[in-house]
Protein backbone atom coordinates (compact mmCIF):
# COMPACT_ATOMS: atom_id res chain seq x y z
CA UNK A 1 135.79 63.62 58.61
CA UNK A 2 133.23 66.09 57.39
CA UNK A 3 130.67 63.18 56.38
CA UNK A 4 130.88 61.69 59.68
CA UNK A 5 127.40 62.88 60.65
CA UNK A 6 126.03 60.69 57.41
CA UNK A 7 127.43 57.48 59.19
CA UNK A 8 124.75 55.60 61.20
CA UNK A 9 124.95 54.66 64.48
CA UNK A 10 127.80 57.32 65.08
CA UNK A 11 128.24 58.25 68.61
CA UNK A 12 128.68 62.15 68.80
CA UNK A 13 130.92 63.55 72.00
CA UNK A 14 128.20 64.94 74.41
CA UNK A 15 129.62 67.28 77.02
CA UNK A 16 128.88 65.61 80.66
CA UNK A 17 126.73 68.17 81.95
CA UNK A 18 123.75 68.78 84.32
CA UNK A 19 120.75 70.95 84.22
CA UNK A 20 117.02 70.95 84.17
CA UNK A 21 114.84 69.32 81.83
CA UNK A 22 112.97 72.72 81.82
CA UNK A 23 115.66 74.98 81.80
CA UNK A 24 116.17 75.75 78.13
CA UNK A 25 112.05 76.78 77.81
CA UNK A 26 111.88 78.99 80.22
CA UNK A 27 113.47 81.75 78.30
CA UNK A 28 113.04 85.67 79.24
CA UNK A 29 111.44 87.39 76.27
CA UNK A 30 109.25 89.94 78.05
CA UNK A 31 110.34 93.70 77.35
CA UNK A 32 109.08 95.34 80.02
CA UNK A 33 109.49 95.34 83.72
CA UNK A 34 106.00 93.79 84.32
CA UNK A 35 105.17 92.19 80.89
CA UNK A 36 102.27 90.62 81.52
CA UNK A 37 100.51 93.42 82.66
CA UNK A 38 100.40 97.22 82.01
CA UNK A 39 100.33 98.01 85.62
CA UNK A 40 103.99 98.70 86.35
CA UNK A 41 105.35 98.65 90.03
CA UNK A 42 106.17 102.17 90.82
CA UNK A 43 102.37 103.19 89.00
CA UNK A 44 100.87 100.58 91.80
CA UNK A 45 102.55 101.77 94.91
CA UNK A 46 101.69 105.43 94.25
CA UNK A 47 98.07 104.76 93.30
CA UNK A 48 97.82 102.00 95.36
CA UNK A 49 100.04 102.56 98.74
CA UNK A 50 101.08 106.36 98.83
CA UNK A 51 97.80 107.82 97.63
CA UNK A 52 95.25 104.93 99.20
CA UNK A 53 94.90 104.43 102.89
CA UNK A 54 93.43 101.14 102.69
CA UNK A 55 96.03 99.89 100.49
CA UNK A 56 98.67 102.11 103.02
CA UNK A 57 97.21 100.44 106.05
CA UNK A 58 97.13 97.12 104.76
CA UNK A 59 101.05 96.68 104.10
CA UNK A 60 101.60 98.41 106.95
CA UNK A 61 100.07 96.22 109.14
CA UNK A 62 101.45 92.92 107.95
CA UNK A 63 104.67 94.41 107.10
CA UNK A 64 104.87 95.52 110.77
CA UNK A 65 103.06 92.50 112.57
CA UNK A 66 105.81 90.11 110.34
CA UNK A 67 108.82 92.06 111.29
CA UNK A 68 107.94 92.04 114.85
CA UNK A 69 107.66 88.51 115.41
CA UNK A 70 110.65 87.09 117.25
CA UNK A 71 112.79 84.38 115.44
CA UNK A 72 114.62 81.60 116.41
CA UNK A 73 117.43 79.87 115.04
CA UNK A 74 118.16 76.06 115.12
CA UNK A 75 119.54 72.81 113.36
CA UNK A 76 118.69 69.09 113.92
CA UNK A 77 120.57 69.29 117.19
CA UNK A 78 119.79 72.33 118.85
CA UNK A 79 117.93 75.55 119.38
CA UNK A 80 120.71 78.47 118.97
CA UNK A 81 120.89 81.10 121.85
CA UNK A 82 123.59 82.91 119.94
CA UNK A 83 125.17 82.29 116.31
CA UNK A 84 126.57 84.60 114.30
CA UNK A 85 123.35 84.34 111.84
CA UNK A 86 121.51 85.68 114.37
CA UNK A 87 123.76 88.40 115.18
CA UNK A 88 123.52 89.90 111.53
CA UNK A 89 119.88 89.43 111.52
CA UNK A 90 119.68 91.98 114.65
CA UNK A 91 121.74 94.03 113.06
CA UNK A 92 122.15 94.27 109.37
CA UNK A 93 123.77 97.21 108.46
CA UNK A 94 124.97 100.46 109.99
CA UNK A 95 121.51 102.52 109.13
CA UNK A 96 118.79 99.62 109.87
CA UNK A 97 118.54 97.32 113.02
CA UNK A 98 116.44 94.11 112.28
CA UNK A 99 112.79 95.55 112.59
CA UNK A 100 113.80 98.09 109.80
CA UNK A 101 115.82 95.86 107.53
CA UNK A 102 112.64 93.23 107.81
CA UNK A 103 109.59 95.73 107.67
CA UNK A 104 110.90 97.27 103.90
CA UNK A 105 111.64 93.18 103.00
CA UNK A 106 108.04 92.60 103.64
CA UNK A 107 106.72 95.99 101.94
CA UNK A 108 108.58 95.41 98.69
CA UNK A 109 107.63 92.01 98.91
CA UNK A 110 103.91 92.94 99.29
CA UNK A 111 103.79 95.69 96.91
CA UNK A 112 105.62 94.35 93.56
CA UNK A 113 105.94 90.65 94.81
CA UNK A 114 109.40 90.28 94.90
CA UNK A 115 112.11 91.43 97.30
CA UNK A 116 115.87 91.51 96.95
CA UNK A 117 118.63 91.14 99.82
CA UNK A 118 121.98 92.30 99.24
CA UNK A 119 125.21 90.52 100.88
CA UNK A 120 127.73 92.76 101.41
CA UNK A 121 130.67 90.54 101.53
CA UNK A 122 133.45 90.68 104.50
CA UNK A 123 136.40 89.19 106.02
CA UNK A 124 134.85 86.11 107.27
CA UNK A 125 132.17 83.69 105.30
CA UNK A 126 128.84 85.34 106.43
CA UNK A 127 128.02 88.40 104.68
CA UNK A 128 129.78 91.59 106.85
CA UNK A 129 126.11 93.60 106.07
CA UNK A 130 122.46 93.19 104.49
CA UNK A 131 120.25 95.18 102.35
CA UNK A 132 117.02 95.36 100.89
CA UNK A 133 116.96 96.64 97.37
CA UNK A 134 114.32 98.39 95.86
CA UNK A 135 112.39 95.74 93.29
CA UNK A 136 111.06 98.66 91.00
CA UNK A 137 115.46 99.36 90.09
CA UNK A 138 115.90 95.17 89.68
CA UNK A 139 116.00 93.75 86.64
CA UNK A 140 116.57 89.50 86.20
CA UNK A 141 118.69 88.66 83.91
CA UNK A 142 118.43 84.98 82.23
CA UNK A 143 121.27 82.95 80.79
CA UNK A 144 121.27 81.45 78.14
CA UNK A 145 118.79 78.37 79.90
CA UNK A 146 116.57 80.25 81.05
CA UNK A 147 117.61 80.82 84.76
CA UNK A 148 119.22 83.97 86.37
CA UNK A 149 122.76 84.51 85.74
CA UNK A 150 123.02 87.87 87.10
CA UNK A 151 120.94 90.85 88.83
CA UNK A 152 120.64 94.23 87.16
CA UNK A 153 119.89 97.32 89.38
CA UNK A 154 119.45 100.82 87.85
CA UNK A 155 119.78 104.30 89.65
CA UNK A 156 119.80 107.34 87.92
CA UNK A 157 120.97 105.99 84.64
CA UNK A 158 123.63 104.20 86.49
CA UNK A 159 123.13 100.11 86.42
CA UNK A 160 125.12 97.89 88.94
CA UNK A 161 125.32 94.13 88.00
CA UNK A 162 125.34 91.61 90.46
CA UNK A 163 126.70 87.98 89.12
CA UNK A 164 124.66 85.25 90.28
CA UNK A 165 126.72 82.47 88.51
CA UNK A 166 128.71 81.49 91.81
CA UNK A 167 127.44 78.78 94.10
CA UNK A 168 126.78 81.54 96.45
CA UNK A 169 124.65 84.47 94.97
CA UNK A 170 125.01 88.22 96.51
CA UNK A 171 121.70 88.33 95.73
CA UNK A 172 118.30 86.78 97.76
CA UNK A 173 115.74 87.10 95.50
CA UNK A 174 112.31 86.33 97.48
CA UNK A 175 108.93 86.47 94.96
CA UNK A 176 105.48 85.31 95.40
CA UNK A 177 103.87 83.07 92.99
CA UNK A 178 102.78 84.03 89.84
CA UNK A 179 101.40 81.22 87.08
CA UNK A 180 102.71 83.47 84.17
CA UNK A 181 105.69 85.01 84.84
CA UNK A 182 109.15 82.50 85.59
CA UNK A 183 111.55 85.46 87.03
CA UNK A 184 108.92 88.02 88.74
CA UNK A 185 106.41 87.33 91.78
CA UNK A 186 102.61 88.67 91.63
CA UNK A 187 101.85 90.93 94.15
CA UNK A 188 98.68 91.74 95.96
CA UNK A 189 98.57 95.16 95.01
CA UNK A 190 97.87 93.57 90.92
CA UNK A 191 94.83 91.92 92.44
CA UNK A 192 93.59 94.71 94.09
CA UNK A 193 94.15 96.95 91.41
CA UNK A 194 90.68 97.55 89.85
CA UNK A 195 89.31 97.87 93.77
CA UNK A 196 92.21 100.77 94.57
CA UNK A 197 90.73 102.22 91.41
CA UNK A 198 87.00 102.33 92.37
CA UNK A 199 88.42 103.52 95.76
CA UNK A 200 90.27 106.30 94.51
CA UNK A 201 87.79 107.30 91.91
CA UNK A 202 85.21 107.31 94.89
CA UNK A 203 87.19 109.46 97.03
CA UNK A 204 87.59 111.67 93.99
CA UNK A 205 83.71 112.16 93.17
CA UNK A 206 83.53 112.65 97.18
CA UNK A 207 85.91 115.40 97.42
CA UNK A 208 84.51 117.29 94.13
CA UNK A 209 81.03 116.78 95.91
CA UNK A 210 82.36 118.89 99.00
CA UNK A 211 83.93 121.34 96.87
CA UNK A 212 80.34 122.31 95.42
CA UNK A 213 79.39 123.00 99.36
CA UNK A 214 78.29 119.31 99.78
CA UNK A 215 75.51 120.00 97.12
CA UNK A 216 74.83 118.07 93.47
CA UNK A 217 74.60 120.73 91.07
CA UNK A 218 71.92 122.36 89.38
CA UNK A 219 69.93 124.20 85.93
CA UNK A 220 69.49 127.82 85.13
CA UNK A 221 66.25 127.64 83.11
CA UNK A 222 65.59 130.53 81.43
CA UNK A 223 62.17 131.59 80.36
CA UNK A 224 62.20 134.92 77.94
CA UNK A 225 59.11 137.00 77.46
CA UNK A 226 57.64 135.72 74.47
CA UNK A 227 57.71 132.15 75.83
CA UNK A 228 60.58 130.75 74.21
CA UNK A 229 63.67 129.53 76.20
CA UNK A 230 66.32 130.49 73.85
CA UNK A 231 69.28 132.75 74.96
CA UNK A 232 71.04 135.10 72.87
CA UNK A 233 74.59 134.23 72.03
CA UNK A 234 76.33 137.36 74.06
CA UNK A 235 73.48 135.93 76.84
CA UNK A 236 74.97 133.38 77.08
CA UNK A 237 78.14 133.35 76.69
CA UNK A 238 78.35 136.31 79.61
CA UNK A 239 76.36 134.39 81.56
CA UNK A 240 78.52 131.38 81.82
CA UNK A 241 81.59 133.69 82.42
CA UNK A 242 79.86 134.73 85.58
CA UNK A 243 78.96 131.59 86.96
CA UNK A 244 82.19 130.33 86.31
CA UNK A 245 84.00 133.40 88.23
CA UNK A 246 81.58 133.99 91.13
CA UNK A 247 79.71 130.80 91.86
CA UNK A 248 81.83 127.98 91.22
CA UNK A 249 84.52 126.17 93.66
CA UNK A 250 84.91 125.85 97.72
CA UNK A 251 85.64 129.78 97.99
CA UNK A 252 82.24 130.68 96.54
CA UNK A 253 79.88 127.92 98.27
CA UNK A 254 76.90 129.11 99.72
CA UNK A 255 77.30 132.63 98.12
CA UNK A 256 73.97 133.42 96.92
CA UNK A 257 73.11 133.94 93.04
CA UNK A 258 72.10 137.17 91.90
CA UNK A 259 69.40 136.05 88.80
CA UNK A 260 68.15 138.43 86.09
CA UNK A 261 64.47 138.52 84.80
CA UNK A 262 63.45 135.67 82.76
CA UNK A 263 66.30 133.25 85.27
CA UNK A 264 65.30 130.94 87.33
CA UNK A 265 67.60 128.33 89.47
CA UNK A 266 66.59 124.34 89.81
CA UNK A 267 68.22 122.61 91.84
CA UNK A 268 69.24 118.80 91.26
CA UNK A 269 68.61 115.99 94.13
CA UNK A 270 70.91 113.20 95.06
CA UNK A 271 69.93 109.92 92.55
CA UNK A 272 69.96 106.69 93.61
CA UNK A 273 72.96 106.25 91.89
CA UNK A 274 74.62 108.83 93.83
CA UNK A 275 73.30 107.77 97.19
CA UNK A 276 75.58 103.90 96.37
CA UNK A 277 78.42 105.94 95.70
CA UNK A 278 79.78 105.20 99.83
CA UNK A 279 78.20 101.58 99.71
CA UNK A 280 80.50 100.84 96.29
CA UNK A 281 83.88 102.83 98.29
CA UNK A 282 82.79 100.77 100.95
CA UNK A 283 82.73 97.43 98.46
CA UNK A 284 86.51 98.52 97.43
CA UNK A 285 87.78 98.90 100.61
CA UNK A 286 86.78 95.32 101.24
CA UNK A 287 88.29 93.87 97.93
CA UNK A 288 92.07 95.36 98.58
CA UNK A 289 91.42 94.31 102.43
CA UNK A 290 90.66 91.03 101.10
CA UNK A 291 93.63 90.92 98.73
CA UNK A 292 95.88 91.55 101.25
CA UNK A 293 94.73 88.68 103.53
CA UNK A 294 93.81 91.41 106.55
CA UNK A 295 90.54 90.91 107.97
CA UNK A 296 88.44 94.61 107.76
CA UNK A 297 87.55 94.66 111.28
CA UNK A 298 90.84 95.41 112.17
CA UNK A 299 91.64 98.22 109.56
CA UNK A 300 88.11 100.31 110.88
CA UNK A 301 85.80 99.28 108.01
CA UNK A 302 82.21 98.45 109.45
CA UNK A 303 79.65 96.49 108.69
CA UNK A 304 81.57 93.85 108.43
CA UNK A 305 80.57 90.90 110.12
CA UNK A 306 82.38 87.65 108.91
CA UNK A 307 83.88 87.28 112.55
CA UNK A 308 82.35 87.51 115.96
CA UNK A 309 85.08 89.82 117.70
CA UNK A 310 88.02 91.35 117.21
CA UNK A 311 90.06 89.25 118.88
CA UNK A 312 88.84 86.20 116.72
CA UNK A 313 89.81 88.61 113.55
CA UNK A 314 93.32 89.40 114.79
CA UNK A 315 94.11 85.57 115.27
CA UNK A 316 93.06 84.58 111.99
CA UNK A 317 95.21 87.38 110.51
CA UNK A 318 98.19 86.22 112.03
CA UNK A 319 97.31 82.33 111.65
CA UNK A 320 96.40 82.59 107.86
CA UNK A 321 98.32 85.78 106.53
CA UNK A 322 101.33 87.10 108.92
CA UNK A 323 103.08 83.66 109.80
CA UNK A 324 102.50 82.11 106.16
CA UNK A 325 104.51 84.86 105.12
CA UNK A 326 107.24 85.66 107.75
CA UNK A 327 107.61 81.61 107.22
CA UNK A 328 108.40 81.29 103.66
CA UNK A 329 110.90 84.38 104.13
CA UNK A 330 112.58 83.44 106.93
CA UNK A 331 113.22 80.03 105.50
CA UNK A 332 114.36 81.49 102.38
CA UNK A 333 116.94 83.94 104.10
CA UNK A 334 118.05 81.03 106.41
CA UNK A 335 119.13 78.76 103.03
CA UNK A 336 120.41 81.41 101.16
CA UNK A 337 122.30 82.40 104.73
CA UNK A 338 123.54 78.57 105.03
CA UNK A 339 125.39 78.42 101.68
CA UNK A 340 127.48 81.15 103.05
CA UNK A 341 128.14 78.73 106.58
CA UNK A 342 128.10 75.17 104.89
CA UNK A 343 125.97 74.41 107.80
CA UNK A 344 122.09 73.51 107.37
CA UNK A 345 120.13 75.84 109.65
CA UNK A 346 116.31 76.62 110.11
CA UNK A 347 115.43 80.14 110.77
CA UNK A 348 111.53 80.55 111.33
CA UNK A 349 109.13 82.88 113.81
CA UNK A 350 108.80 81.40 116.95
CA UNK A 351 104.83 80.76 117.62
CA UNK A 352 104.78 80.60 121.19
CA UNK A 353 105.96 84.14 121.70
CA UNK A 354 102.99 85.47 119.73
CA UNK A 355 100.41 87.24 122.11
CA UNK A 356 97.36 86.63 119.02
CA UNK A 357 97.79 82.65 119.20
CA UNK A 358 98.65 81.93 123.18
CA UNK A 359 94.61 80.13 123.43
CA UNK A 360 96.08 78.21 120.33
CA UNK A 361 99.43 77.71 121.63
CA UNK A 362 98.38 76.34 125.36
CA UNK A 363 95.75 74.24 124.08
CA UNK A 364 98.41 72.56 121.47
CA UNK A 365 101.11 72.12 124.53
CA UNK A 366 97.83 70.57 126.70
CA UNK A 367 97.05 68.04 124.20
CA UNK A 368 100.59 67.32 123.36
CA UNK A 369 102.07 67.00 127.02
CA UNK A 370 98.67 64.87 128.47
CA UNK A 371 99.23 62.21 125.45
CA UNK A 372 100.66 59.02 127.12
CA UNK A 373 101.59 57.16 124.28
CA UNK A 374 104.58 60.07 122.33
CA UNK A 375 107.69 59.86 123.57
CA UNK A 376 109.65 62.45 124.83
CA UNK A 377 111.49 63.11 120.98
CA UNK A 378 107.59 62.34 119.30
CA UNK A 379 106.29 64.23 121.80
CA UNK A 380 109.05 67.75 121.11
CA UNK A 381 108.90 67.00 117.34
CA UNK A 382 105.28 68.04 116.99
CA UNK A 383 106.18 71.14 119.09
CA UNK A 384 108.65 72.03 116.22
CA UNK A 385 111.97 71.67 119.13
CA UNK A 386 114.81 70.13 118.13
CA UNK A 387 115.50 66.54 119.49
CA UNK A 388 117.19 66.28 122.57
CA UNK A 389 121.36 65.78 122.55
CA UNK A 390 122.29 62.00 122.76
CA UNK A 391 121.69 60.55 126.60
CA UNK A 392 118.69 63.17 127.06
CA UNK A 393 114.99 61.41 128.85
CA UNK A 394 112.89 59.94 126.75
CA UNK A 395 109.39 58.94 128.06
């Protein structure tokens, strides 16, 4: 009837369906790529990578350190030597073996906080190939809840979507947090942003310092004969064409000046202001370093003395910024890698093959092995190994 909905306690047909309490508020309404922030990806990584070598050798170094750490595969049960999960991690494609494919996974990740891994699909139910997509051509795109339904990439006014409504999605989208954005990551490079700026600008003033021969500039004070220190218009004016043609830029430094009667030159010290000018680059360099999680010491910037060596500062870079990292993305490759498989496998860095945290790693196994009252399964649990198969010792 059409005045059902006026009957009380009438029991309306709800569909039988399951979702997140959440789901319909988190709705995509931004416009941009980065709406929350006028700083756009590709503006960052050219300001902030390709035209800064702090910010350069910063995600190179972790990008480089993560990549290189060796991984191991296992489930409840075991530790795999080979699996074919492993085998497509080695090699993930035709043009990239598994240093390459990881090194850009970590650099996009770094730079725009979010990375994207292609499956390309094959035969069998693991992906035949991998890729890393650029995140500056990826656009999310929300349904009509609020999570991703598909994955937009644009090149050259072409735009390939990528459904992500199947239990298995072609696409592994990786992203840092951010408390303000529900579909993009915040990168490192937005924090550093106002420090790449004072950097750059710094290098800037430096290099337009050389240019004038390494010299601040000076005044032409002109005295005429009657006293007063005005200038005639054509004076002037032909005066200022000369300086600007003869005496100005790298080609002319140190060519002397040629002054008429009534001319003299005064040349302008260094203020205190100037003399900071390396102490606030210096300040910058620390701020993206610090961004980044990579201790200074080990990208050349002195004065730094927040640990005692270097090899101190290289531990603590892997312990508290390179494994965090190549953790959380191994772990989300290995789940998104399991849906394909139906099986439930962990794929992480394995710690005891890093040279920076063998002290740590022989001191754990000491105080592990010498402790009487773990078991032989307690004992390989803390040690992150699998248990042993059924009928295995057990102390």
């Amino acid at each position: 009837m059409v005045f059902d909905f006026l009957r009380r306690g009438a029991k309306a047909e709800v569909p039988n369906t399951k979702a997140s309490a959440t789901g319909p508020v988190v709705a995509y309404h931004s416009a941009g790529r980065v709406a929350w922030s006028p700083r756009d990806t590709v503006s960052l990584t050219r300001t902030g990578f390709s035209g800064n070598p702090v910010g350069f050798r910063s995600v190179k170094l972790i990008a480089e350190a993560a990549a290189a750490l060796p991984l191991v595969l296992q489930d409840q049960h075991q530790r795999y030597d080979a699996h074919p999960v492993l085998s497509l991690v080695a090699q993930p494609n035709a043009a990239q073996g598994r240093a390459e494919l990881l090194e850009a996974l970590f650099g996009q990740l770094l730079l725009s906080g979010n990375a994207y891994v292609e499956a390309v699909a094959g035969e069998g139910a693991l992906p035949l190939e991998l890729h890393v997509l650029r995140s500056d051509r990826m656009k999310v795109v929300p349904g009509a809840d609020g999570w991703p339904v598909g994955y937009e990439y644009s090149v050259g006014g072409r735009k390939h979507r990528f459904d992500a409504s199947d239990a298995v999605s072609p696409i592994c989208h990786i992203k840092s947090f951010h408390p303000q954005d529900d579909h993009y990551g915040f990168s490192p490079m937005q924090a550093a942003a106002m420090a790449v700026d004072v950097h750059n600008s710094a290098s800037r003033w430096s290099k337009a310092l050389l240019d004038n021969a390494a010299r601040p500039s000076g005044a032409l004070v002109f005295n005429s004969a009657d006293g007063h220190g005005a200038m005639a218009d054509d004076q002037y004016r032909r005066l200022s064409e000369e300086i600007e043609a003869n005496y100005q830029g790298a080609r002319n430094a140190g060519r002397p000046m040629v002054l008429e009667g009534g001319l003299d030159w005064k040349p302008m010290g260094f203020s205190p202001s100037d003399m900071e000018f390396q102490k606030t680059k210096e300040a910058a360099a620390r701020e993206i370093a610090l961004a980044f999680g990579v201790p200074p010491m080990l990208i050349g910037i002195q004065g730094d003395a927040t640990y005692a060596n270097y090899q101190e500062a290289n531990r603590a870079f892997y312990r508290l910024t390179v494994l965090p990292l190549a953790t959380r993305v191994a772990s989300a490759l290995s789940d998104w890698l399991s849906q394909f498989t139906g099986e439930v496998l962990e794929l992480k860095p394995d710690m005891d093959q890093v040279p920076a945290l063998a002290a740590e790693r022989d001191a754990q196994w000491k105080r592990v092995s010498e402790a009487p009252f773990l078991t032989e399964a307690e004992k390989r649990a803390l040690l992150g190994l699998p248990a042993l198969p059924e009928g295995g010792a057990d102390g």
